[in-house]
C-alpha atoms as a PDB file:
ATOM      1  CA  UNK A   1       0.000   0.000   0.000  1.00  0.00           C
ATOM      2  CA  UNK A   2       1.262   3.570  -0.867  1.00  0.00           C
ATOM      3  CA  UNK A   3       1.697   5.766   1.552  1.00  0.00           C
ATOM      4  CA  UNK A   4       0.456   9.128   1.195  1.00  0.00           C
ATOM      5  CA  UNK A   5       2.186  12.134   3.017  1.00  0.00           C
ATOM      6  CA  UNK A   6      -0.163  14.806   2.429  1.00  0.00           C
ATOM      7  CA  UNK A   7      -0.870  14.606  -0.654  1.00  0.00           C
ATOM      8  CA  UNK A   8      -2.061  11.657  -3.461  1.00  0.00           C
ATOM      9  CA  UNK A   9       0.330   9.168  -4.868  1.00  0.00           C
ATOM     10  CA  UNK A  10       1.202   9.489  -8.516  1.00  0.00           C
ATOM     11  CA  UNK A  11      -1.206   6.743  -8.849  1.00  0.00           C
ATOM     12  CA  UNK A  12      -3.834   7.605  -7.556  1.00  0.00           C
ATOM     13  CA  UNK A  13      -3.798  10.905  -9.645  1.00  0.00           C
ATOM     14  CA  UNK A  14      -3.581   8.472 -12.626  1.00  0.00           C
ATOM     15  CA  UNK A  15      -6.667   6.588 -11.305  1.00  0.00           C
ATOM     16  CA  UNK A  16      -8.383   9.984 -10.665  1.00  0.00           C
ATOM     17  CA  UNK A  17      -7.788  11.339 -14.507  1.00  0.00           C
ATOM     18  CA  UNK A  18      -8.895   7.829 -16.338  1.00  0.00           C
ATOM     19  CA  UNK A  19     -12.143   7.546 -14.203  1.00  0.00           C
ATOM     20  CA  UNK A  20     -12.552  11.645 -15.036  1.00  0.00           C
ATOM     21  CA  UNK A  21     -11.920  10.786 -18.856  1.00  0.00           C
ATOM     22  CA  UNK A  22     -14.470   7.518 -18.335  1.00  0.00           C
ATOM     23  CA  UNK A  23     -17.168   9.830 -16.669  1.00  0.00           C
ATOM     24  CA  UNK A  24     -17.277  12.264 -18.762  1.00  0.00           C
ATOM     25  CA  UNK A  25     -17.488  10.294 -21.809  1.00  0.00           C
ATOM     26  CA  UNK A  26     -20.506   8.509 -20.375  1.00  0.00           C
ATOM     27  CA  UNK A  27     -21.801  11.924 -19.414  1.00  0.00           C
ATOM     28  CA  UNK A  28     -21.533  12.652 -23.003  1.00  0.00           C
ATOM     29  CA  UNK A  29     -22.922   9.238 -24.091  1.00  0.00           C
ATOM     30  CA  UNK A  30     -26.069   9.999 -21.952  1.00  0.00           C
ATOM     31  CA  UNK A  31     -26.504  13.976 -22.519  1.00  0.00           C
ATOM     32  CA  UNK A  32     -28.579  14.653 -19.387  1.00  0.00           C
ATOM     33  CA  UNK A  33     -27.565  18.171 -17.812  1.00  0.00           C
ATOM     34  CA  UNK A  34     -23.751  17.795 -19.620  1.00  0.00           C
ATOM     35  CA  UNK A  35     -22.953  21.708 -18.269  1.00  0.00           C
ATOM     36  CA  UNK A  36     -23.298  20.979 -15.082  1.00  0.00           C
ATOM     37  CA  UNK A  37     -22.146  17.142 -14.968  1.00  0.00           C
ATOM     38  CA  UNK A  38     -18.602  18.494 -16.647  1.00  0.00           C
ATOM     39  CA  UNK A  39     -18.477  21.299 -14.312  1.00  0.00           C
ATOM     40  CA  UNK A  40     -19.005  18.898 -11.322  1.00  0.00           C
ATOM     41  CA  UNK A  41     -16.423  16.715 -11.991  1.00  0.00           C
ATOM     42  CA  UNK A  42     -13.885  19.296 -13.277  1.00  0.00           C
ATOM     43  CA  UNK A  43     -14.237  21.281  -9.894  1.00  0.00           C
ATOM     44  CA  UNK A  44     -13.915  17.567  -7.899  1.00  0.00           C
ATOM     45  CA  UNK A  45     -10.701  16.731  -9.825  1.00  0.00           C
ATOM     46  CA  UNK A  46      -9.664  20.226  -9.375  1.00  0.00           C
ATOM     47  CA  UNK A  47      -9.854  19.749  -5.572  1.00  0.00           C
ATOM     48  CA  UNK A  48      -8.246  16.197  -5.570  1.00  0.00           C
ATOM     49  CA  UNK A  49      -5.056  16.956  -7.597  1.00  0.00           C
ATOM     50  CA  UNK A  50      -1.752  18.801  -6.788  1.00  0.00           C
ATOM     51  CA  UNK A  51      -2.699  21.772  -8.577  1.00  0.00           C
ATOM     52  CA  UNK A  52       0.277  22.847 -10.777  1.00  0.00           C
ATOM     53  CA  UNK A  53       0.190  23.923 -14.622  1.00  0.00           C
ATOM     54  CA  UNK A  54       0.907  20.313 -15.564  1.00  0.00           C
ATOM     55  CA  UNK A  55      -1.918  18.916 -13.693  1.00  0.00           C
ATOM     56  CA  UNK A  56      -4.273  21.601 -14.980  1.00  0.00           C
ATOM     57  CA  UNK A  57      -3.133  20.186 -18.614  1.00  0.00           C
ATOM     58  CA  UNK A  58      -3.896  16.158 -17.813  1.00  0.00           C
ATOM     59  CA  UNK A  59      -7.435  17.290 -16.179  1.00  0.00           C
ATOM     60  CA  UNK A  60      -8.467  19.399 -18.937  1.00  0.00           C
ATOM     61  CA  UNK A  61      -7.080  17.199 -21.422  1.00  0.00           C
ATOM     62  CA  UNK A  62      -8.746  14.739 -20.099  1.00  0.00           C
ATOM     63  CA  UNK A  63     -12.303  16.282 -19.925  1.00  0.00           C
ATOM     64  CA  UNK A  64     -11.538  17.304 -23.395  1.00  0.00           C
ATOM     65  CA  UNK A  65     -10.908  13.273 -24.350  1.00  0.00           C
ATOM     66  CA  UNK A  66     -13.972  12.570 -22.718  1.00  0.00           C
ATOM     67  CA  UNK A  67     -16.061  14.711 -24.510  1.00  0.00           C
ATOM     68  CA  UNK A  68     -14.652  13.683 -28.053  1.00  0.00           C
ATOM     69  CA  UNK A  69     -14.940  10.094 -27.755  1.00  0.00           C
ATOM     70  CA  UNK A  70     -18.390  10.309 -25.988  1.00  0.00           C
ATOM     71  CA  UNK A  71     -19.337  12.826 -29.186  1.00  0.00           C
ATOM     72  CA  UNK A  72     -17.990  10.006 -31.606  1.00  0.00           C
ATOM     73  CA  UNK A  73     -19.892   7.532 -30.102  1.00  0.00           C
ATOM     74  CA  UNK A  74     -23.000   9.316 -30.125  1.00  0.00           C
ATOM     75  CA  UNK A  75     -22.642  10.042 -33.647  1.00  0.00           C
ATOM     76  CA  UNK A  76     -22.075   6.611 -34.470  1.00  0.00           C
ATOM     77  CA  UNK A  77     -25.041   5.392 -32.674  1.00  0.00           C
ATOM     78  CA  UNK A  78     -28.114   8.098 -32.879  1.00  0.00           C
ATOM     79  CA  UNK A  79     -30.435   8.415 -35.431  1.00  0.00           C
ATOM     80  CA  UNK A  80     -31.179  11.515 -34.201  1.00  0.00           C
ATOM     81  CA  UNK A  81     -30.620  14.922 -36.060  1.00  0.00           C
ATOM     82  CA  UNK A  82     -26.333  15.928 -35.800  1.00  0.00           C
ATOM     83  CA  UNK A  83     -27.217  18.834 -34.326  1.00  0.00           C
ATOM     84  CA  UNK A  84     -28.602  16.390 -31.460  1.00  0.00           C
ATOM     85  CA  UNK A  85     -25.608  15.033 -30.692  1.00  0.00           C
ATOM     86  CA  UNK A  86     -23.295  18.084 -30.922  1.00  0.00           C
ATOM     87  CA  UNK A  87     -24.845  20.061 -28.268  1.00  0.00           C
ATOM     88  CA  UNK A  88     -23.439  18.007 -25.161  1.00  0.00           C
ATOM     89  CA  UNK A  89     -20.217  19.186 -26.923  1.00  0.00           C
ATOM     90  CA  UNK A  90     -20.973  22.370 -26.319  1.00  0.00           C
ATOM     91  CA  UNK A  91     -22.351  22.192 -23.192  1.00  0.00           C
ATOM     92  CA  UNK A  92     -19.261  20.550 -21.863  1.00  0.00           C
ATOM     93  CA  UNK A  93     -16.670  22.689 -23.208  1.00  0.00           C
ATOM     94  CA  UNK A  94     -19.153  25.435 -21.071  1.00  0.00           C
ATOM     95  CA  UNK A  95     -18.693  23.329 -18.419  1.00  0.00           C
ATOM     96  CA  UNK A  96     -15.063  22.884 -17.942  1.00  0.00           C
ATOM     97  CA  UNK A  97     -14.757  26.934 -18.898  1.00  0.00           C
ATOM     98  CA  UNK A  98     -17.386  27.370 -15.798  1.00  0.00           C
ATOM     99  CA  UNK A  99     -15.192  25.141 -13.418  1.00  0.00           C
ATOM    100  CA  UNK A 100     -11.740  26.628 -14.438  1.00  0.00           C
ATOM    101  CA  UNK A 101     -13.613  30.304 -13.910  1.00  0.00           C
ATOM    102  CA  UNK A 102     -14.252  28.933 -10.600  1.00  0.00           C
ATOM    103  CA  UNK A 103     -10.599  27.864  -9.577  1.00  0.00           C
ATOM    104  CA  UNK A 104     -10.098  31.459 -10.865  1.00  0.00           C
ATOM    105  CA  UNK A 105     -12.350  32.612  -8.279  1.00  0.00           C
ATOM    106  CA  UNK A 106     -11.420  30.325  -5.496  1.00  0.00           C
ATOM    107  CA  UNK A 107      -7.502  31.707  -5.993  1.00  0.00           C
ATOM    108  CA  UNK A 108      -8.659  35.250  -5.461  1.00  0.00           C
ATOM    109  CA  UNK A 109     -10.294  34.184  -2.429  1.00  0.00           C
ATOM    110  CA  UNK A 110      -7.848  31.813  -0.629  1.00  0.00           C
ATOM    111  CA  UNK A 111      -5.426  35.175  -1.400  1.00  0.00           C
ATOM    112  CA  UNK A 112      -8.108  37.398   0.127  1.00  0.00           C
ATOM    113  CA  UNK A 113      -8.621  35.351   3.021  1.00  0.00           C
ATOM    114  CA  UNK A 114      -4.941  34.783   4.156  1.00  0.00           C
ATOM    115  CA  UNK A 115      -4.697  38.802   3.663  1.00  0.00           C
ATOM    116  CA  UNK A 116      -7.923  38.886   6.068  1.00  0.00           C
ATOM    117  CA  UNK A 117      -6.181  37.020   8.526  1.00  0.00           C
ATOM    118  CA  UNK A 118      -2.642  38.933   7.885  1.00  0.00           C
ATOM    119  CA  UNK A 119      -0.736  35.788   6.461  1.00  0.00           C
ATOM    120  CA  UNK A 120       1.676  36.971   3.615  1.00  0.00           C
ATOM    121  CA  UNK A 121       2.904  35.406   1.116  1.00  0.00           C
ATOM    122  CA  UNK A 122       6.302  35.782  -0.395  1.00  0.00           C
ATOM    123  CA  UNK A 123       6.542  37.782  -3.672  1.00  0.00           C
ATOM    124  CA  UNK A 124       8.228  34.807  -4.875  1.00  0.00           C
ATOM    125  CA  UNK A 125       5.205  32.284  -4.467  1.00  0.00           C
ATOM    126  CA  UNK A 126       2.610  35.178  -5.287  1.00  0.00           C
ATOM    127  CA  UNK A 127       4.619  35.821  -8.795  1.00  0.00           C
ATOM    128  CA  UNK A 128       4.485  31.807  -9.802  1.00  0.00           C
ATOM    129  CA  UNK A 129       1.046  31.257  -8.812  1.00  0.00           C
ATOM    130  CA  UNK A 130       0.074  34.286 -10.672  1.00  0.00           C
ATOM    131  CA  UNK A 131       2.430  33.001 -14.203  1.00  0.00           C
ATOM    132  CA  UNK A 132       0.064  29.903 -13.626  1.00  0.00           C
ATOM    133  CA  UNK A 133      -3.065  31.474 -13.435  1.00  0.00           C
ATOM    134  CA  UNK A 134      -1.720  33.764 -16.282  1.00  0.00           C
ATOM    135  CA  UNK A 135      -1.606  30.686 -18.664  1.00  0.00           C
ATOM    136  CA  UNK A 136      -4.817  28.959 -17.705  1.00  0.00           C
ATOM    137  CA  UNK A 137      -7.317  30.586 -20.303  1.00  0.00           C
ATOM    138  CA  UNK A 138      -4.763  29.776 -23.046  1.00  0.00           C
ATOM    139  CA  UNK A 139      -4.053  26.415 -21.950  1.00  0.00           C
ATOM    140  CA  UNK A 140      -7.777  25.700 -21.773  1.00  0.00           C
ATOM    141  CA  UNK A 141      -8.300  27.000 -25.690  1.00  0.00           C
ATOM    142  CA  UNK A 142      -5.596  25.305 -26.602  1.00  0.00           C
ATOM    143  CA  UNK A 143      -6.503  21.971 -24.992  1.00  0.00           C
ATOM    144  CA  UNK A 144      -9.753  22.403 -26.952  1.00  0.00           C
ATOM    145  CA  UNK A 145      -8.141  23.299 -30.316  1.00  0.00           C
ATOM    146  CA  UNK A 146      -6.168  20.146 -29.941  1.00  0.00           C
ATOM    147  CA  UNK A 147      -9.277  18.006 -29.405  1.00  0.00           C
ATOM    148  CA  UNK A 148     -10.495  19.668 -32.364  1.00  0.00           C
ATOM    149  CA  UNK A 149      -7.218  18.776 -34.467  1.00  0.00           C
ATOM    150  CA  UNK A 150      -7.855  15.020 -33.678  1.00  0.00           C
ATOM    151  CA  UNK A 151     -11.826  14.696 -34.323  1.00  0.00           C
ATOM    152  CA  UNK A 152     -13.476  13.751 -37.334  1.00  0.00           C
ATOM    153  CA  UNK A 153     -15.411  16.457 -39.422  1.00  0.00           C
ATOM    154  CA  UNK A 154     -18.555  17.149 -37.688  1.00  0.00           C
ATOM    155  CA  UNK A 155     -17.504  17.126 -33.928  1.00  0.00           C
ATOM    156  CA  UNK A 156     -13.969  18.864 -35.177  1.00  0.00           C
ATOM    157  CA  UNK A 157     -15.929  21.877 -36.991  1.00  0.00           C
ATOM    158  CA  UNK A 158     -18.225  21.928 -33.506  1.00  0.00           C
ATOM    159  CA  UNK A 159     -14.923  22.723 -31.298  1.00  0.00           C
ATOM    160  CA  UNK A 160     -13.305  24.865 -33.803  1.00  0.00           C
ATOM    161  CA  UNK A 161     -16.098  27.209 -33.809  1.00  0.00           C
ATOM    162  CA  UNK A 162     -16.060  26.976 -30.142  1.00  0.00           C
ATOM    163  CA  UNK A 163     -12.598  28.303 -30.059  1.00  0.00           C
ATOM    164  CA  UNK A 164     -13.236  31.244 -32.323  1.00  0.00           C
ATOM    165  CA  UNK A 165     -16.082  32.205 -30.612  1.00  0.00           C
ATOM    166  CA  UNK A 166     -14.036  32.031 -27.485  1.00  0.00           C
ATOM    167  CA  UNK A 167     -11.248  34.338 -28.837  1.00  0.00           C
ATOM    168  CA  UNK A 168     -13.744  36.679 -30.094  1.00  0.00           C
ATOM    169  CA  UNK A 169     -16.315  36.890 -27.272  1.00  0.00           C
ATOM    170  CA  UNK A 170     -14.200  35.930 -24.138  1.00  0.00           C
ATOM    171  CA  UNK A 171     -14.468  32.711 -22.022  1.00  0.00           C
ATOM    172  CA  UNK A 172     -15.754  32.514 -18.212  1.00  0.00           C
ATOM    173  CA  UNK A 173     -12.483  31.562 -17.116  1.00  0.00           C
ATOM    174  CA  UNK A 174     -10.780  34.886 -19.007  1.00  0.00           C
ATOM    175  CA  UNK A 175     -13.487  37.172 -17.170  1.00  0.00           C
ATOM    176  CA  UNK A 176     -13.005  35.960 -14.029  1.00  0.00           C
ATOM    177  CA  UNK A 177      -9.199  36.167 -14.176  1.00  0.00           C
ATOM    178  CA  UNK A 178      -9.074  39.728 -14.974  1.00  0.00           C
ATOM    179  CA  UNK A 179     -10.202  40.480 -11.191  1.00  0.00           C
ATOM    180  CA  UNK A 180      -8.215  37.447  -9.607  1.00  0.00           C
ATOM    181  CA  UNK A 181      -4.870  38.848 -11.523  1.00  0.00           C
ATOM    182  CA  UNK A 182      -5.597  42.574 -10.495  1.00  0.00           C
ATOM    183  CA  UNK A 183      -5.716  41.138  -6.816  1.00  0.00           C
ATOM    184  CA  UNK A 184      -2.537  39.119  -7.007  1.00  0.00           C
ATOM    185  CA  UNK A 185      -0.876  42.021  -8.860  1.00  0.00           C
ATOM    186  CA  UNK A 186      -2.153  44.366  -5.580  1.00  0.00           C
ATOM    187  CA  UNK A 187      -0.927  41.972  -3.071  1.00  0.00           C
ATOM    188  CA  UNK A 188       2.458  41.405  -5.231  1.00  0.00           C
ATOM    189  CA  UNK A 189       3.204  44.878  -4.626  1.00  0.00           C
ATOM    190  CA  UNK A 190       2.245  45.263  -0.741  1.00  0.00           C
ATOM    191  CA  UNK A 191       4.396  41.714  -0.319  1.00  0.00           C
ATOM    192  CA  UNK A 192       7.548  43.906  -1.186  1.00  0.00           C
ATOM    193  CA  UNK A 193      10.453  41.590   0.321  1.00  0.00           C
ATOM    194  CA  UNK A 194       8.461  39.442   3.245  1.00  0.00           C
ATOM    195  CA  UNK A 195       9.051  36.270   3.697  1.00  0.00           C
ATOM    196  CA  UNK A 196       7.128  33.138   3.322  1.00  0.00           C
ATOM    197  CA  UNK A 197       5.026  31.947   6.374  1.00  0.00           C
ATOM    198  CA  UNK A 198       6.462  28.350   7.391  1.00  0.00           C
ATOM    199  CA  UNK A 199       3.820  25.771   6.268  1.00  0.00           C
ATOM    200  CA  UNK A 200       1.831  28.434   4.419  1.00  0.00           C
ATOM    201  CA  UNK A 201       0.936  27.485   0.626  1.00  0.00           C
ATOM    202  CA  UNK A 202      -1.113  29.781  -1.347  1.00  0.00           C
ATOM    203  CA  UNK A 203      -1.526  26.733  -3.440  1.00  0.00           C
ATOM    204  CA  UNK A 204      -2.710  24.241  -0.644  1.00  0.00           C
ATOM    205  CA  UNK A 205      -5.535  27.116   0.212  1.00  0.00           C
ATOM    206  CA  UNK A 206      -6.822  27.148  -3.118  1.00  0.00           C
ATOM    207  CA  UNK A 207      -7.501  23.157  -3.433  1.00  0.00           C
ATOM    208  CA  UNK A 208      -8.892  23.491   0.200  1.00  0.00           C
ATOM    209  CA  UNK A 209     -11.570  26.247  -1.281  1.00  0.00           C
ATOM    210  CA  UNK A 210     -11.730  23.617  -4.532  1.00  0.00           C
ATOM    211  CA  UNK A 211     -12.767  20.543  -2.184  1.00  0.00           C
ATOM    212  CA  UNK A 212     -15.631  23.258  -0.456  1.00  0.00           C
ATOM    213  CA  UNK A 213     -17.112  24.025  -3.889  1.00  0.00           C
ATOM    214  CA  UNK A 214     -16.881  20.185  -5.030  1.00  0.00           C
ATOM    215  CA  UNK A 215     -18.298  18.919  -1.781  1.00  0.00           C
ATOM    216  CA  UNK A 216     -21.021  21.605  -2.505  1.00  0.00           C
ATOM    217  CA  UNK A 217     -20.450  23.704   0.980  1.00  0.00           C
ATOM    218  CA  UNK A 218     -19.419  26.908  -1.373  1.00  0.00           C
ATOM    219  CA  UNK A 219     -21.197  27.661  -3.887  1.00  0.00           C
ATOM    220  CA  UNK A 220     -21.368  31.247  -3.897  1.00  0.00           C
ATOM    221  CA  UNK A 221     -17.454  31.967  -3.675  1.00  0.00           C
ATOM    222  CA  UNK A 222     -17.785  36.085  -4.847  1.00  0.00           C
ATOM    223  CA  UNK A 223     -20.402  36.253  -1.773  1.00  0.00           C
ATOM    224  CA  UNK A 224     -17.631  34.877   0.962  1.00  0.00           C
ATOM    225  CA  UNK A 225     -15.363  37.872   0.914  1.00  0.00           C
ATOM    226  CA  UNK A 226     -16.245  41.197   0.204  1.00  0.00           C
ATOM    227  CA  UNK A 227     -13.249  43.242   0.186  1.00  0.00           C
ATOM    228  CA  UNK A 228     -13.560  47.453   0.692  1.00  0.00           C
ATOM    229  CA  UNK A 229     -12.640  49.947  -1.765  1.00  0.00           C
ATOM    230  CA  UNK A 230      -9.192  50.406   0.125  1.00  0.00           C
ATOM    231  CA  UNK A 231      -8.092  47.107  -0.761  1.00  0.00           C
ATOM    232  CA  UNK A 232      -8.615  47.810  -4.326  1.00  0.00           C
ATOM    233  CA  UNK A 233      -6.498  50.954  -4.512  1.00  0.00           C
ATOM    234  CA  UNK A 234      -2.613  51.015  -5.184  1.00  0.00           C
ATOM    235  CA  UNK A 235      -0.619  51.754  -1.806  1.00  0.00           C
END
């Protein structure tokens, strides 16, 4: 038996991604609710893996393999009309954007909290969480372009579009990190040269808020802080 120190073996985060790839296909296969059902499970695999640029790639690539072989299959098998069985495409490509705007959130807020209780974070670990978050609007279009690159013709022109209309109209994920990267850059700047708090991982609060929202005991993460108009201005 592995023993886990804190965190989840590498194979158990294995385990986690192929079930997340499984369930999502069958979400796919069964088209009941897909928005929220890809959402769900993003958010719980969100809040179950060590949450680093890499393992933002595997989930959403994952969710993203999920959704085209559970689109072939449906388009193999239904006699319904295509446009039938290209919705839950959509709808799940709207549901991993609406889970990834909600780790957006929930990193503004674990950064808001520790601030509310006067924990600082060192500029170092504020400036690499922020590069991450930076990159996670791009990796998600990207993951979804490459899905599209690999489907056949129908499902492929279905996540293309979705991409353009993405780049032209803005994502969930790409609104929400607009405030959550104006609050890092703030705190960046009050951090100046203090050092990091022994123990204290920016990164380790924002799974803890991810496990709240997938265990369903936050759902209304903007509601929990409230910050005043001095915290949004410079100095």
């Amino acid at each position: 038996m592995q023993k886990k120190t804190g965190g989840r073996t590498a194979h158990d985060a294995t385990a986690d991604i192929s079930a997340l790839e499984a369930e999502v296909r069958g979400a796919i296969a069964k088209g009941d609710n897909v928005q929220q059902v890809v959402r769900d499970l993003t958010v719980k695999a969100l809040s179950t893996q060590n949450r680093d640029l890499e393992s933002l790639r595997r989930i959403m690539t994952a969710v993203m393999q999920g959704v085209h072989d559970g689109a072939q299959q449906k388009l193999q098998h239904t006699s319904a009309h295509t446009q039938t069985a290209l919705t839950p495409i959509r709808d799940a490509v709207a549901g991993l954007d609406a889970a990834l705007a909600q780790f957006a959130e929930a990193s503004k807020l674990a950064l808001e909290e520790a601030a509310g209780r006067a924990h600082k974070f060192s500029s170092e670990e504020l400036t690499r969480v922020r590069g991450e978050l930076e990159s996670v609007e791009n990796l998600f279009l990207e993951t979804v372009q490459a899905s599209a690159s690999t489907a056949q013709k129908v499902v492929s022109e279905t996540l293309h579009d979705l991409v353009a209309h993405a780049k032209h109209n803005g994502t969930a994920v790409g609104s929400q990190l607009k405030d959550t990267l104006a609050a890092f850059n703030h705190e960046i700047t009050s951090a100046g040269q203090t050092r990091l708090e022994a123990g204290l991982q920016l990164t380790h609060a924002i799974t803890d808020l991810m496990r709240q929202v997938a265990a369903g005991l936050l759902t209304g993460i903007a509601e929990r802080v409230k910050p005043d108009d001095k915290a949004k201005k410079p100095g």
